[in-house]
Protein backbone atom coordinates (compact mmCIF):
# COMPACT_ATOMS: atom_id res chain seq x y z
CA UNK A 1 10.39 -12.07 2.86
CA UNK A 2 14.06 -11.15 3.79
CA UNK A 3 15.40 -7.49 3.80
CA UNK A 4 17.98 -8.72 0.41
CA UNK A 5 14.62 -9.54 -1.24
CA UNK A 6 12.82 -5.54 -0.31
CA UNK A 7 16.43 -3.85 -0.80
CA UNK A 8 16.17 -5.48 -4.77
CA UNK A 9 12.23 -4.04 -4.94
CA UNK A 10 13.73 -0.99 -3.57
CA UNK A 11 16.90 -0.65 -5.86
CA UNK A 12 14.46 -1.08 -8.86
CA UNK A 13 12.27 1.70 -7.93
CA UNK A 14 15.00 3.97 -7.11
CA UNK A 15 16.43 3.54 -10.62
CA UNK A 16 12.72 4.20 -12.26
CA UNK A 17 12.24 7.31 -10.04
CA UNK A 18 15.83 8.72 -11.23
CA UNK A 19 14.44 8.67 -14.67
CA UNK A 20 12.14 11.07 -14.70
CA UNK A 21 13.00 14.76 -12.74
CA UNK A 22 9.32 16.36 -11.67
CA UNK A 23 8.84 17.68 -7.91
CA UNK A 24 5.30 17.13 -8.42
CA UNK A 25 5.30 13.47 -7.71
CA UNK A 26 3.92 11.83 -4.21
CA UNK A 27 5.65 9.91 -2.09
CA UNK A 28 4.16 6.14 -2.32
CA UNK A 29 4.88 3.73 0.53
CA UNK A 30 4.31 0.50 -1.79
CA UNK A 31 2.96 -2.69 -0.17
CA UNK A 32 2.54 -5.99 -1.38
CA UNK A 33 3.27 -10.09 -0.88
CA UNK A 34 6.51 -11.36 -1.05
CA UNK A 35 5.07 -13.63 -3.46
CA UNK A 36 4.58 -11.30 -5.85
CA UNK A 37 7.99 -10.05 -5.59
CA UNK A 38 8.73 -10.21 -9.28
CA UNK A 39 5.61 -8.45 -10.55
CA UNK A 40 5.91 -6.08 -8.11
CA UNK A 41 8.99 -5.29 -9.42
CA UNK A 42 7.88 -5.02 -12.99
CA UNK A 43 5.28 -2.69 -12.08
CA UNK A 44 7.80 -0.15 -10.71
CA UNK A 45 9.94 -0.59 -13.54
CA UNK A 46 7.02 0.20 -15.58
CA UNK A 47 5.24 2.92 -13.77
CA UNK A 48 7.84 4.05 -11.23
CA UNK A 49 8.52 7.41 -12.68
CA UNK A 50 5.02 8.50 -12.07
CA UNK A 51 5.67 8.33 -7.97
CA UNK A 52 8.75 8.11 -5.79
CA UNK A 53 8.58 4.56 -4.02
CA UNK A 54 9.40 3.25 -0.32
CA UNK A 55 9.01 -0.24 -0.78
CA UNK A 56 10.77 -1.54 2.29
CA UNK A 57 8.61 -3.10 5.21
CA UNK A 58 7.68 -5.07 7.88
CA UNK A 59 9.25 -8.48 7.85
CA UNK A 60 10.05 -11.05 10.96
CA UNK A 61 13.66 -9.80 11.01
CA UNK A 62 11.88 -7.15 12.88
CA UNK A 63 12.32 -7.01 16.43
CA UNK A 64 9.11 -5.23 17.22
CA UNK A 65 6.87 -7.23 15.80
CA UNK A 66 5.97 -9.92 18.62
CA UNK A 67 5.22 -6.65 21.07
CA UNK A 68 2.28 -6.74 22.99
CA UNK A 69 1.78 -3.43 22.66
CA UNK A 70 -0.16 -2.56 19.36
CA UNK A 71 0.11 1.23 19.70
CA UNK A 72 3.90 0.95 19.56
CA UNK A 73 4.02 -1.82 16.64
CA UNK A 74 2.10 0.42 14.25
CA UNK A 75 4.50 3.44 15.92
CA UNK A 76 7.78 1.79 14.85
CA UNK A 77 5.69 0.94 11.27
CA UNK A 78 5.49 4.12 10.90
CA UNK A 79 8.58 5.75 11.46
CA UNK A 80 10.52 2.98 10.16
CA UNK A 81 8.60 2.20 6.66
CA UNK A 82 5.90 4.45 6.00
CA UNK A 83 7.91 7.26 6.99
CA UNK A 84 7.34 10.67 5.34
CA UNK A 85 5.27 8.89 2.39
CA UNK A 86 1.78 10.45 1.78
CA UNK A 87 -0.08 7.88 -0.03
CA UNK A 88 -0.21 3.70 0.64
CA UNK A 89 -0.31 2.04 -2.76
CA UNK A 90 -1.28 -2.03 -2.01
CA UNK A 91 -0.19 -3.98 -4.87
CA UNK A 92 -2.65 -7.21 -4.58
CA UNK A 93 -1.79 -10.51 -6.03
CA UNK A 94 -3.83 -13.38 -5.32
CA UNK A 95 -2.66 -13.91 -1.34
CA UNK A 96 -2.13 -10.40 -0.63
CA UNK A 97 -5.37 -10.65 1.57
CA UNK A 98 -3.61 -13.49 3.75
CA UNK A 99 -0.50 -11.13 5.25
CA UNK A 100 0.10 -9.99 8.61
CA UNK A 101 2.25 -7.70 7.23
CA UNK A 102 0.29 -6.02 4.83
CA UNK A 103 -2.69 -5.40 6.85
CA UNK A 104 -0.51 -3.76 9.74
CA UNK A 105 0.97 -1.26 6.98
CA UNK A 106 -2.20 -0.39 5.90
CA UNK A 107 -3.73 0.20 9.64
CA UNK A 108 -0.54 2.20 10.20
CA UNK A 109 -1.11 4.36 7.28
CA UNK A 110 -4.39 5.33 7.94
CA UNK A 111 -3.50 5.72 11.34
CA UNK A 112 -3.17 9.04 12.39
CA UNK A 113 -0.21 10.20 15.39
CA UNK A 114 2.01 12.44 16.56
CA UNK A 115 4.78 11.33 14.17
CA UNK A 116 2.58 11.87 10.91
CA UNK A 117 -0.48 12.53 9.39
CA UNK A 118 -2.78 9.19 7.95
CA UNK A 119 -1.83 8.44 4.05
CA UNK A 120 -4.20 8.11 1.41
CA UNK A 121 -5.31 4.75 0.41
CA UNK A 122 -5.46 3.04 -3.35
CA UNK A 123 -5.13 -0.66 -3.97
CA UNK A 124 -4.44 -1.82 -7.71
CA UNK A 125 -4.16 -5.43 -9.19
CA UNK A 126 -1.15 -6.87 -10.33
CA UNK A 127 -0.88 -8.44 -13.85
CA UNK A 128 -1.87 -12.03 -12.95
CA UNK A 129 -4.96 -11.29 -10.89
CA UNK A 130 -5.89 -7.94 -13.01
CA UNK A 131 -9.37 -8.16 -14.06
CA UNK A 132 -10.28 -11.74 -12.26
CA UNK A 133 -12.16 -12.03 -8.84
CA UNK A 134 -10.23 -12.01 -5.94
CA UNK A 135 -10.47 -11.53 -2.08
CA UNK A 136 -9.08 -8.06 -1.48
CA UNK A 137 -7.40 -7.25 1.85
CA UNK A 138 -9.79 -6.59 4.62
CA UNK A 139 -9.01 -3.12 6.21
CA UNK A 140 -8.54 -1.92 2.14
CA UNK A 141 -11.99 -3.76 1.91
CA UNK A 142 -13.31 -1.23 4.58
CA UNK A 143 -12.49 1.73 3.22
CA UNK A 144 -13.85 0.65 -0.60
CA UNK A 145 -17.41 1.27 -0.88
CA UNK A 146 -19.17 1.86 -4.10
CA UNK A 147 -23.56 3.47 -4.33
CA UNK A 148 -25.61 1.16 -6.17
CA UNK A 149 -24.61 3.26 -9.22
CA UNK A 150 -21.06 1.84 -8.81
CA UNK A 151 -19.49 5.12 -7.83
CA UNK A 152 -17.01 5.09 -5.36
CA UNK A 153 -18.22 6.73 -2.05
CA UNK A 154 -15.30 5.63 0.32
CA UNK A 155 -12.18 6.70 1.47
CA UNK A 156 -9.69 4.17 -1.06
CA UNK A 157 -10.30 3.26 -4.19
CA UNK A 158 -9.57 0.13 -6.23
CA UNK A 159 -8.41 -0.75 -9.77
CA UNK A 160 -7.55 -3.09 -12.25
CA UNK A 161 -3.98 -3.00 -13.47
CA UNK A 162 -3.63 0.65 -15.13
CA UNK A 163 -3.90 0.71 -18.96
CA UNK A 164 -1.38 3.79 -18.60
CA UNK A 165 0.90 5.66 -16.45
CA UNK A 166 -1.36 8.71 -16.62
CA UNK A 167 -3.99 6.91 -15.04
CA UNK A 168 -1.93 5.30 -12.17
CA UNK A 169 -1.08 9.19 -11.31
CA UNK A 170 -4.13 10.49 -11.25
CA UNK A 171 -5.17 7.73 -8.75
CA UNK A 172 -2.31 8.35 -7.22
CA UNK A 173 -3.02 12.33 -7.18
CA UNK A 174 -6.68 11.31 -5.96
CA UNK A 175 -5.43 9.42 -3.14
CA UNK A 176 -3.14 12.00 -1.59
CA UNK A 177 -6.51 14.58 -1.61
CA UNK A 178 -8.59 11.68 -0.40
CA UNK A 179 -5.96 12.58 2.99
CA UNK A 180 -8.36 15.46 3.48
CA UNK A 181 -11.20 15.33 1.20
CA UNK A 182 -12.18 12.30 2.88
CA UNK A 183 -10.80 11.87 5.52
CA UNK A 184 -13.89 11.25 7.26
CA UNK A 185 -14.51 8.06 5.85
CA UNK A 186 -11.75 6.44 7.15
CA UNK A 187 -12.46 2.34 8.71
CA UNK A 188 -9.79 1.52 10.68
CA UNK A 189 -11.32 -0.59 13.44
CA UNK A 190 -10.41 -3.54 12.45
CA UNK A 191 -8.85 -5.69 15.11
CA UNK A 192 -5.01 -5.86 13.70
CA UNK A 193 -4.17 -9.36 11.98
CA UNK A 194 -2.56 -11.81 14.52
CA UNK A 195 -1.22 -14.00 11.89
CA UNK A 196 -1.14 -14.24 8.21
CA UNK A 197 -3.30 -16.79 6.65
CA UNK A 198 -2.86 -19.79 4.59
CA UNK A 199 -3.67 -19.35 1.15
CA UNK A 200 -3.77 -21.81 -1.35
């Protein structure tokens, strides 16, 4: 996915953001497949007053990314994308699983350093997956874990596509006190992604 095709995402989610004034939003860095551009766009058009969106990442335009050195990759992720965002919000679409990119966002936001503090975690389905069985991203995967009561005991939490935009804030809301709550119950050792997968 080129830059043009994130600064579009972006644009949209400004414009959804500026319709709504309230200082008690979050900060949402908002990551997803670029083949799921379109929905992804929808959904902030739909729901993007409930959060204020970063939705520009990691793409190979990047100079960074073919750095040996993982510590400063997930650094430059960091200061570059995530920035001061407080929550990670992984839109997943039937490949989401199969990005590089994706999975070194989400190690980087629940990576903790001396530029920022980790972000909470939530992962929602878009539209054409919402409901249906699909392989969710691995290092969101380890942080999801529900008691045989199907409660959620981890540190993220996973949904269906919300039914409203009350419900996608208090997710949202749940996520950013996850940062502390539980924080304890963060996965991240996962070896980082080398490559992004096929996917059919």
């Amino acid at each position: 996915m080129g830059h043009w095709q994130q600064q579009r995402v972006q644009e949209v989610a400004l414009k959804a953001a500026a319709r709504k004034v309230d200082s008690t939003r979050h900060k949402c860095f908002v990551s997803y497949h670029a083949a799921d551009t379109d929905e992804v766009t929808q959904f902030l058009d739909d729901f993007g007053t409930e959060f204020i969106a970063k939705t520009i990442g990691v793409t190979d335009e990047d100079d960074f990314i073919d750095s040996e050195d993982t510590g400063y990759i997930m650094d430059q992720i960091r200061t570059k994308y995530l920035g001061d965002s407080s929550v990670t919000l992984v839109l997943l679409g039937s490949c989401t699983w199969a990005r590089r990119y994706v999975d070194w966002e989400v190690y980087s936001s629940l990576r903790s350093s001396k530029h920022s503090k980790v972000n909470g975690l939530l992962a929602v389905q878009l539209p054409s997956v919402s409901g249906k069985s699909i392989t969710l991203q691995a290092r969101v995967n380890d942080n999801i874990e529900r008691d045989s009561n199907s409660n959620d005991i981890g540190y993220a939490r996973y949904y269906v596509h919300p039914g409203s935009k009350a419900s996608l804030r208090s997710w949202i809301d749940d996520a950013f006190r996850a940062r502390t709550a539980r924080a304890s119950l963060i996965d991240n050792t996962r070896a980082r992604r080398v490559r992004s997968a096929s996917c059919p």
